[in-house]
C-alpha atoms as a PDB file:
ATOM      1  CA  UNK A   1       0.000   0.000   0.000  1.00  0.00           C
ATOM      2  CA  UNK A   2       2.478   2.652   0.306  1.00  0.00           C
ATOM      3  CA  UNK A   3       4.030   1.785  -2.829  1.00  0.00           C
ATOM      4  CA  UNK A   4       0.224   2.646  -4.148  1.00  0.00           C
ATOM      5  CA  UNK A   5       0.711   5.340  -2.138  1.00  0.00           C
ATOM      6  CA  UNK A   6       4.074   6.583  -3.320  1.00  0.00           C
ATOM      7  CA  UNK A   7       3.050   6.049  -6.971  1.00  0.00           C
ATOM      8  CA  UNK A   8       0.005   8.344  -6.610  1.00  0.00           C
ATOM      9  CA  UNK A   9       2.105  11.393  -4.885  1.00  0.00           C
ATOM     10  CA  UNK A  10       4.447  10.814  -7.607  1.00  0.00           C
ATOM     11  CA  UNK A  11       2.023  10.438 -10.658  1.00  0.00           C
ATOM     12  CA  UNK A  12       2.451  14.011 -12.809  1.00  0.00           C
ATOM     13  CA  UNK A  13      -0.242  13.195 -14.943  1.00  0.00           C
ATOM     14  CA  UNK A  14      -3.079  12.831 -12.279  1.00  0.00           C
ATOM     15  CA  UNK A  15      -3.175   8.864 -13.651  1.00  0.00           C
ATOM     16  CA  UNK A  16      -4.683   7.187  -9.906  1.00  0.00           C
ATOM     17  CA  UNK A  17      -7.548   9.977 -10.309  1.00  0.00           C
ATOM     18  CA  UNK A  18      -9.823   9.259  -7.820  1.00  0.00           C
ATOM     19  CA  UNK A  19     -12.805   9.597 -10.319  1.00  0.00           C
ATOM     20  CA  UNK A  20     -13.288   6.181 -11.315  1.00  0.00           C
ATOM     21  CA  UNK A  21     -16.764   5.664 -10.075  1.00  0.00           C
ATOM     22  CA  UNK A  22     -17.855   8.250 -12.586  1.00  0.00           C
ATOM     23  CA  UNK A  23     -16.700   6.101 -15.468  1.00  0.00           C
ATOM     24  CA  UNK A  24     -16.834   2.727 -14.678  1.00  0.00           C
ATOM     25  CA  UNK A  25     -20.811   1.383 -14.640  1.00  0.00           C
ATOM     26  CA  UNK A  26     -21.870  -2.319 -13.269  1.00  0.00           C
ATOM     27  CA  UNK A  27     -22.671  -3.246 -17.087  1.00  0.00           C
ATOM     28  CA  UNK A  28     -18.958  -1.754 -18.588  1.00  0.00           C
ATOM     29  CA  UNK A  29     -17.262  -3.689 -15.166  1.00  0.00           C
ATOM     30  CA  UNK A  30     -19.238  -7.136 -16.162  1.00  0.00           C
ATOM     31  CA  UNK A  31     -17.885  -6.597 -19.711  1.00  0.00           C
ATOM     32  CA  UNK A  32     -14.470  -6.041 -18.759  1.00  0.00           C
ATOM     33  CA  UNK A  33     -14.801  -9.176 -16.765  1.00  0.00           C
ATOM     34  CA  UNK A  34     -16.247 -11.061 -19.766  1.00  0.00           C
ATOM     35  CA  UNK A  35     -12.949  -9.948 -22.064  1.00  0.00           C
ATOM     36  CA  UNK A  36     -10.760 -10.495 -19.108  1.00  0.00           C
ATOM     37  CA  UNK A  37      -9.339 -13.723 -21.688  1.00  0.00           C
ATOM     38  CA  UNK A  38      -7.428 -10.555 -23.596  1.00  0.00           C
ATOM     39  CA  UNK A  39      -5.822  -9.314 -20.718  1.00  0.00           C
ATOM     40  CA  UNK A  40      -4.614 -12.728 -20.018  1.00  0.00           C
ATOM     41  CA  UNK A  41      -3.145 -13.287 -23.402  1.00  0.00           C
ATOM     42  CA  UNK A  42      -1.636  -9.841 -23.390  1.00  0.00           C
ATOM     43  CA  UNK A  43       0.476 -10.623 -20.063  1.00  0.00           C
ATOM     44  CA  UNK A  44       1.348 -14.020 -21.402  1.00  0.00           C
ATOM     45  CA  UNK A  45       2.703 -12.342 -24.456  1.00  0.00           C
ATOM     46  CA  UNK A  46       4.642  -9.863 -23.028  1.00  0.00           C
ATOM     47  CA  UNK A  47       6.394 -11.563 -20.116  1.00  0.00           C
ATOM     48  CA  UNK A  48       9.488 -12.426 -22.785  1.00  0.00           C
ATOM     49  CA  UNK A  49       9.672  -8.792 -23.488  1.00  0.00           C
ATOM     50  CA  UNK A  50       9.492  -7.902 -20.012  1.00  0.00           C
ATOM     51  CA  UNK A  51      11.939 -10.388 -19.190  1.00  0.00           C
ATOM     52  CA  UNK A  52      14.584  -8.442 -20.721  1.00  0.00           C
ATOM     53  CA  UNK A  53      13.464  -5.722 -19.136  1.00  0.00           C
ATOM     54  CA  UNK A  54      13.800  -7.041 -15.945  1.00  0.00           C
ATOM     55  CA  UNK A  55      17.495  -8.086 -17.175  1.00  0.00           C
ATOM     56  CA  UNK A  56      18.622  -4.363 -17.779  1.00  0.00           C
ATOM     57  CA  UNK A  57      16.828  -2.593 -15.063  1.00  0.00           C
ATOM     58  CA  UNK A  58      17.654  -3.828 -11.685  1.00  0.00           C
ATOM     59  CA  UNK A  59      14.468  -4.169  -9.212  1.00  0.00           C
ATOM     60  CA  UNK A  60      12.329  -3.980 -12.015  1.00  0.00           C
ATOM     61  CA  UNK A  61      10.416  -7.243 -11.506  1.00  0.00           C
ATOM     62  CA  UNK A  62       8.094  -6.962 -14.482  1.00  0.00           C
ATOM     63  CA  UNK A  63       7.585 -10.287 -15.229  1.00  0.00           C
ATOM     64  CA  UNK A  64       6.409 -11.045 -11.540  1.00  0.00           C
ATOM     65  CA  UNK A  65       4.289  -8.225 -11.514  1.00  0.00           C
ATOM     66  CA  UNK A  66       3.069  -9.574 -14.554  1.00  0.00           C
ATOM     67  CA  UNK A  67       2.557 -13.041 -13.579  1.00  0.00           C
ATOM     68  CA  UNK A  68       0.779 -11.807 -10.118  1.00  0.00           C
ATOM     69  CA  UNK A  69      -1.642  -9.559 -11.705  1.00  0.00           C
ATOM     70  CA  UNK A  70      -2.441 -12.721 -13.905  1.00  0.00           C
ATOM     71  CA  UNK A  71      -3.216 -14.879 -10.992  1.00  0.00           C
ATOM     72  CA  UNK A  72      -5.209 -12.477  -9.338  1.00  0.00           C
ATOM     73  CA  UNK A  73      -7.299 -12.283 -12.631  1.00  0.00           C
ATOM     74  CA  UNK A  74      -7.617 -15.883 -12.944  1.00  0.00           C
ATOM     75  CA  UNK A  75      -8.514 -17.168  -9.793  1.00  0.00           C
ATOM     76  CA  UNK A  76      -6.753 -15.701  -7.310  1.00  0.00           C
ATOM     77  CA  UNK A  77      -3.789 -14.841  -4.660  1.00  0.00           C
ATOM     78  CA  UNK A  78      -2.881 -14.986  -1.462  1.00  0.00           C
ATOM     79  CA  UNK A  79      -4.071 -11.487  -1.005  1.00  0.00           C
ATOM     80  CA  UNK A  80      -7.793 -12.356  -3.038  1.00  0.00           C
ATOM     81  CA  UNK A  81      -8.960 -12.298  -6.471  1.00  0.00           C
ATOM     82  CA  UNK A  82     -10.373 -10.217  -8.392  1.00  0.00           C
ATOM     83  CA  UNK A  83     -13.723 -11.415  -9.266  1.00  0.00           C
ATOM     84  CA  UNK A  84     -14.725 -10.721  -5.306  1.00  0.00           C
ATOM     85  CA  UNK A  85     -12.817  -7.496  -5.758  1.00  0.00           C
ATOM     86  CA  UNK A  86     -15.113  -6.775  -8.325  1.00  0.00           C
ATOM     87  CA  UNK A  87     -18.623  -7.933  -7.120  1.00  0.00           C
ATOM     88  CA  UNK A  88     -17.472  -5.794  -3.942  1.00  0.00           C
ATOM     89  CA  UNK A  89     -17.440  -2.615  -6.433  1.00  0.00           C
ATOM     90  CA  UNK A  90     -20.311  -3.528  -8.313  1.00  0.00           C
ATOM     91  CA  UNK A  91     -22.165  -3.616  -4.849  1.00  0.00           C
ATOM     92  CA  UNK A  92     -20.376  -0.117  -4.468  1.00  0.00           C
ATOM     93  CA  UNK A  93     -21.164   1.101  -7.401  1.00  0.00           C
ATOM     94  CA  UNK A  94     -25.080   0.245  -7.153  1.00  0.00           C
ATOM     95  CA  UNK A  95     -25.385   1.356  -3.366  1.00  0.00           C
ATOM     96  CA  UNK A  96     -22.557   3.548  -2.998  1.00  0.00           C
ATOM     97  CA  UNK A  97     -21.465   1.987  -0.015  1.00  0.00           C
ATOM     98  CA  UNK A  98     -19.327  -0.526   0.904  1.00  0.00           C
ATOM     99  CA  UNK A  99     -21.125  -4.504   1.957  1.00  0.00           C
ATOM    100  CA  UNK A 100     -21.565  -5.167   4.812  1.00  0.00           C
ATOM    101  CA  UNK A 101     -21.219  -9.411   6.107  1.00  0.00           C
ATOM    102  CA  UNK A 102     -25.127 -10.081   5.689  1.00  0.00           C
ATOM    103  CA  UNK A 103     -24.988  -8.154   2.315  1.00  0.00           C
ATOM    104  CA  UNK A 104     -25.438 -10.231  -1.005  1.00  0.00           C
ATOM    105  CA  UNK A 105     -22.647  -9.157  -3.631  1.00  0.00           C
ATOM    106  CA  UNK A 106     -23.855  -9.027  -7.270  1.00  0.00           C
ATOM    107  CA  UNK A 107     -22.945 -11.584  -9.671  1.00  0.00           C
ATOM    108  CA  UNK A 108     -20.267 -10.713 -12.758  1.00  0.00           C
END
């Protein structure tokens, strides 16, 4: 988190804009989730290129950022997946506020 953190103090172009909830709508997040097969195949495809990368910039650690983000897309991490990341923001974005236990989370 205060890598997240870091990266948003840092960001020139205003990039972690905290205005996502006027863009994103429960129908364009369950389409995203439908394509998410494209973002798979685009980190598969570019871990070689990251790899070298990762060869010429020390710390870099592309390809494991890579290969995390991928397993949190597909089914999950240690730290949770995304699919209950998402039905958690879908709920958000409906109610605008956060589930509590006893609430029901939409489905994708």
């Amino acid at each position: 988190m205060r890598d997240v953190r870091g990266a948003v103090e840092a960001d020139p172009m205003d990039g972690y804009a905290w205005d996502g909830d006027q863009w994103w709508t429960p129908e364009s997040v369950r389409e995203w989730w439908r394509d998410r097969k494209r973002i798979l195949e685009y980190l598969r495809d570019q871990v070689r290129e990251w790899e070298r990368y990762d060869r010429w910039i020390p710390d870099q650690r592309a390809v494991e950022g890579a290969l995390d983000f991928a397993a949190y897309i597909a089914g999950g991490t240690d730290s949770g997946s995304l699919e209950t990341d998402l039905r958690i923001y879908l709920y958000w974005l409906q109610e605008r506020r956060s589930p509590s236990p006893a609430d029901r989370l939409p489905e994708l």
